[in-house]
C-alpha atoms as a PDB file:
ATOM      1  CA  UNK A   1      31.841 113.082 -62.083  1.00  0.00           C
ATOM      2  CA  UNK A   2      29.426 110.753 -63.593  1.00  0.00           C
ATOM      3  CA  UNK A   3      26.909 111.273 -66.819  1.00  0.00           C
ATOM      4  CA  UNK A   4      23.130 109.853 -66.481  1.00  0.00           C
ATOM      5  CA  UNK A   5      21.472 108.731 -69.426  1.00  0.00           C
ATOM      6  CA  UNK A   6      18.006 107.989 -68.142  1.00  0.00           C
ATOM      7  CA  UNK A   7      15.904 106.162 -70.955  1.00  0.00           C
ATOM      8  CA  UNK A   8      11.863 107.388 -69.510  1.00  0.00           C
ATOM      9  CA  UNK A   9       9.014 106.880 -71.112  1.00  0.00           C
ATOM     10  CA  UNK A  10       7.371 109.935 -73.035  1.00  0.00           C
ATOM     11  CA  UNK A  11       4.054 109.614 -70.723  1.00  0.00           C
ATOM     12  CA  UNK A  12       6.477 110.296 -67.671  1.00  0.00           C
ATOM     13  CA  UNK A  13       8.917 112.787 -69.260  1.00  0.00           C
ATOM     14  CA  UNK A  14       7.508 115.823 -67.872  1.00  0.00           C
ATOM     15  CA  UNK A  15       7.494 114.439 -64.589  1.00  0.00           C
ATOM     16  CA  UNK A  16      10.765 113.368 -64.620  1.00  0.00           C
ATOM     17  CA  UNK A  17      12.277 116.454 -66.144  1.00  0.00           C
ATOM     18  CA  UNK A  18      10.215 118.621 -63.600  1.00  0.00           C
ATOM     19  CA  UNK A  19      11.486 116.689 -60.752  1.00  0.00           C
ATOM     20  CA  UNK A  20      14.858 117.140 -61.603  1.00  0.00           C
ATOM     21  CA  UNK A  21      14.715 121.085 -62.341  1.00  0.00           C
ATOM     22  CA  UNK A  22      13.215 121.732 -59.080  1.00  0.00           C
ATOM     23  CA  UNK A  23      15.778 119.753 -57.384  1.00  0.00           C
ATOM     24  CA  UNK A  24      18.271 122.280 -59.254  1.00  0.00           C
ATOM     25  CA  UNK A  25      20.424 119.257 -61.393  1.00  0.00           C
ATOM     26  CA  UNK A  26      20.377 121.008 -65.283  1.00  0.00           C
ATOM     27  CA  UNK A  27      18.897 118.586 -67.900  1.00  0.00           C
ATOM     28  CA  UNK A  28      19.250 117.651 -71.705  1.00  0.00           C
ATOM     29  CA  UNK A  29      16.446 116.345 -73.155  1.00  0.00           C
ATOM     30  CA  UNK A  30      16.199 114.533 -76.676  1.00  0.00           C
ATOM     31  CA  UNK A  31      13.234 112.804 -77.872  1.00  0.00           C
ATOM     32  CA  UNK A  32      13.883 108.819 -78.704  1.00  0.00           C
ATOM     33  CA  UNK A  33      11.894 106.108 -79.795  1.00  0.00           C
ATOM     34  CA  UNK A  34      12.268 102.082 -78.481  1.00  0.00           C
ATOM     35  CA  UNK A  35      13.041  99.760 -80.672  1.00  0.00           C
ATOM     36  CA  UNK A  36      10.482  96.643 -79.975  1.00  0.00           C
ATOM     37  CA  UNK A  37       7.231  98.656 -80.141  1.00  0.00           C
ATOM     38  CA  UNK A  38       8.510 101.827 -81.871  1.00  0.00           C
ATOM     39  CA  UNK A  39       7.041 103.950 -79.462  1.00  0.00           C
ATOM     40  CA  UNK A  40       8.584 107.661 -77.902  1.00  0.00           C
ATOM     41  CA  UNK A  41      10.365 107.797 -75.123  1.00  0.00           C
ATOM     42  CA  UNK A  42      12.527 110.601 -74.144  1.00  0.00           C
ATOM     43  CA  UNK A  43      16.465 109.991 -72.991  1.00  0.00           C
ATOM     44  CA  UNK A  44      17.845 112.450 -70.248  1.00  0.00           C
ATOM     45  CA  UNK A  45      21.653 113.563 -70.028  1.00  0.00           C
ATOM     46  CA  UNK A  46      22.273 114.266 -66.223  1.00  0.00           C
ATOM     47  CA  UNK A  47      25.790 115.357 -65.542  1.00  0.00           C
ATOM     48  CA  UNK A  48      26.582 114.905 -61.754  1.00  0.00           C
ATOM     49  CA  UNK A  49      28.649 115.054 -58.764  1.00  0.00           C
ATOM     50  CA  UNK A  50      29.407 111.052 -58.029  1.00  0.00           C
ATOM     51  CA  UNK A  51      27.876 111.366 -54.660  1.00  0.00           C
ATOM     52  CA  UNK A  52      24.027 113.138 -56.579  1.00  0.00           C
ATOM     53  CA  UNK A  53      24.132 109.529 -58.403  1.00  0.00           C
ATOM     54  CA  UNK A  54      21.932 108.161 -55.904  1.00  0.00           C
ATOM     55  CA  UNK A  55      19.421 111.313 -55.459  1.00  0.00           C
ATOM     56  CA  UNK A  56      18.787 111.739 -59.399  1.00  0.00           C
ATOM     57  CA  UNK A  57      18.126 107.992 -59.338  1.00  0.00           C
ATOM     58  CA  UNK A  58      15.487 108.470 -56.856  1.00  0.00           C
ATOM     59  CA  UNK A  59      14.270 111.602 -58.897  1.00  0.00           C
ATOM     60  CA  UNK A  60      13.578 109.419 -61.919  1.00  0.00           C
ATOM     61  CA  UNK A  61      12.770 106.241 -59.999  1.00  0.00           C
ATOM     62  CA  UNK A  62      10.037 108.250 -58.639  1.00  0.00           C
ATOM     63  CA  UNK A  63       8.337 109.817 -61.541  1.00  0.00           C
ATOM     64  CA  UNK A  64       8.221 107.043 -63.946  1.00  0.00           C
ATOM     65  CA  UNK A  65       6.351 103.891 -63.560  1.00  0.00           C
ATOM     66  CA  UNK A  66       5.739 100.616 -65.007  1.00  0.00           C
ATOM     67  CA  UNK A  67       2.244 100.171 -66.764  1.00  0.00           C
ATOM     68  CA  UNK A  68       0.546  96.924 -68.898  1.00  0.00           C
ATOM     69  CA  UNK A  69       0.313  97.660 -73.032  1.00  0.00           C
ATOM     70  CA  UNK A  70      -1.686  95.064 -74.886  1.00  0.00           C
ATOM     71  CA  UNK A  71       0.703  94.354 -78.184  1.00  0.00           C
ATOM     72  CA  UNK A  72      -1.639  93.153 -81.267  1.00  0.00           C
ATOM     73  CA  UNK A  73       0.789  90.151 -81.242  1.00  0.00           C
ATOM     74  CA  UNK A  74       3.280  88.010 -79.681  1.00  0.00           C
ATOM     75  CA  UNK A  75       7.013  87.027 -81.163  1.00  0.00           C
ATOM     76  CA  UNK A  76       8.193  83.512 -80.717  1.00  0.00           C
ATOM     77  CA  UNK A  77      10.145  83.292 -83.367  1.00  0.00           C
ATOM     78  CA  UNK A  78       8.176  81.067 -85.853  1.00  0.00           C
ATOM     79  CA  UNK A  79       5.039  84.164 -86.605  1.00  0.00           C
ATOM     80  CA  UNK A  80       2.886  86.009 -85.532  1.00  0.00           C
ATOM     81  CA  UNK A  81       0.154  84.560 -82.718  1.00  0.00           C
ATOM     82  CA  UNK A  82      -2.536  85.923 -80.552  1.00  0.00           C
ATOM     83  CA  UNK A  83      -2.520  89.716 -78.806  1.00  0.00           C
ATOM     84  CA  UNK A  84      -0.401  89.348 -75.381  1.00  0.00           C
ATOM     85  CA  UNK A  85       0.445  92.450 -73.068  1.00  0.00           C
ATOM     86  CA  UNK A  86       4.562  93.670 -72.078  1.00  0.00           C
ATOM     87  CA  UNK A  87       5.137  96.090 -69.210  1.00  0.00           C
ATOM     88  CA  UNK A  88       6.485  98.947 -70.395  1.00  0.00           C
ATOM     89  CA  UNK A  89       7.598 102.481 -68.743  1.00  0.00           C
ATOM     90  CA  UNK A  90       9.779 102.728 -65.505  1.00  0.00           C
ATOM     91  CA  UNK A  91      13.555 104.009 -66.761  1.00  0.00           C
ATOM     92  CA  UNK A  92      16.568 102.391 -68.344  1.00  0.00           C
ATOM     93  CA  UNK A  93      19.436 104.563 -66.644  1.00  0.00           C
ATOM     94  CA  UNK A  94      23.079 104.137 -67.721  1.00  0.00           C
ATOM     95  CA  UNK A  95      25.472 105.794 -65.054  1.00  0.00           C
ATOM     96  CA  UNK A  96      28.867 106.594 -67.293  1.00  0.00           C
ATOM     97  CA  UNK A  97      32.336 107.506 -65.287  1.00  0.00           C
ATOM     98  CA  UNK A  98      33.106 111.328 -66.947  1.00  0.00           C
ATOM     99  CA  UNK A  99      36.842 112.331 -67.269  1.00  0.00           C
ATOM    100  CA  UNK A 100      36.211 115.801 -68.004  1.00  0.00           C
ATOM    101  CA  UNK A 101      33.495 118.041 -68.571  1.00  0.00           C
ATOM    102  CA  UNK A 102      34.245 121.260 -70.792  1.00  0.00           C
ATOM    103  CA  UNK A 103      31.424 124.641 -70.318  1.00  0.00           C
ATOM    104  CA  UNK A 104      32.945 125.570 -73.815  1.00  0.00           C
END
């Protein structure tokens, strides 16, 4: 058994959540924020069969995607300079071996 923790962005967390449901895997949702541009994101707890690693992958994979955000600044280290952009969105997903699950 494996344990998902999907890192999505908040402007794709309703796809991503919706595409899991209807492909029947059961969800935990709790609402996050990133640490570089403080922003929300929402962080998924998928509890799964080894071999429905792959499909929830795809799930997520497919329903969040990478976009351009203009910062107001860029960190080098020495100060702040002139606006720049990052790519943010797409998923962070950790896939964690489980050694027993409990339905207490």
């Amino acid at each position: 058994m494996k344990l998902l923790l999907a890192i999505v962005n908040n402007d794709d967390a309703n796809a991503v959540n919706s595409g899991l449901s209807r492909a029947g895997f059961s969800v935990t949702r709790i609402a996050t924020t990133g640490g570089f541009l403080m922003t929300g994101n929402t962080t998924f707890l998928v509890g799964v069969s080894d071999g429905d690693v792959d499909k929830v992958s795809d799930i997520i994979r497919t329903n969040s995607k990478k976009r351009v955000q203009k910062i107001p600044f860029e960190w080098d280290g020495s100060g702040t300079q002139p606006a720049g952009t990052v790519t943010v969105g797409g998923a962070t997903v950790f896939v964690l071996n489980v050694e027993e699950c409990r339905h207490l």
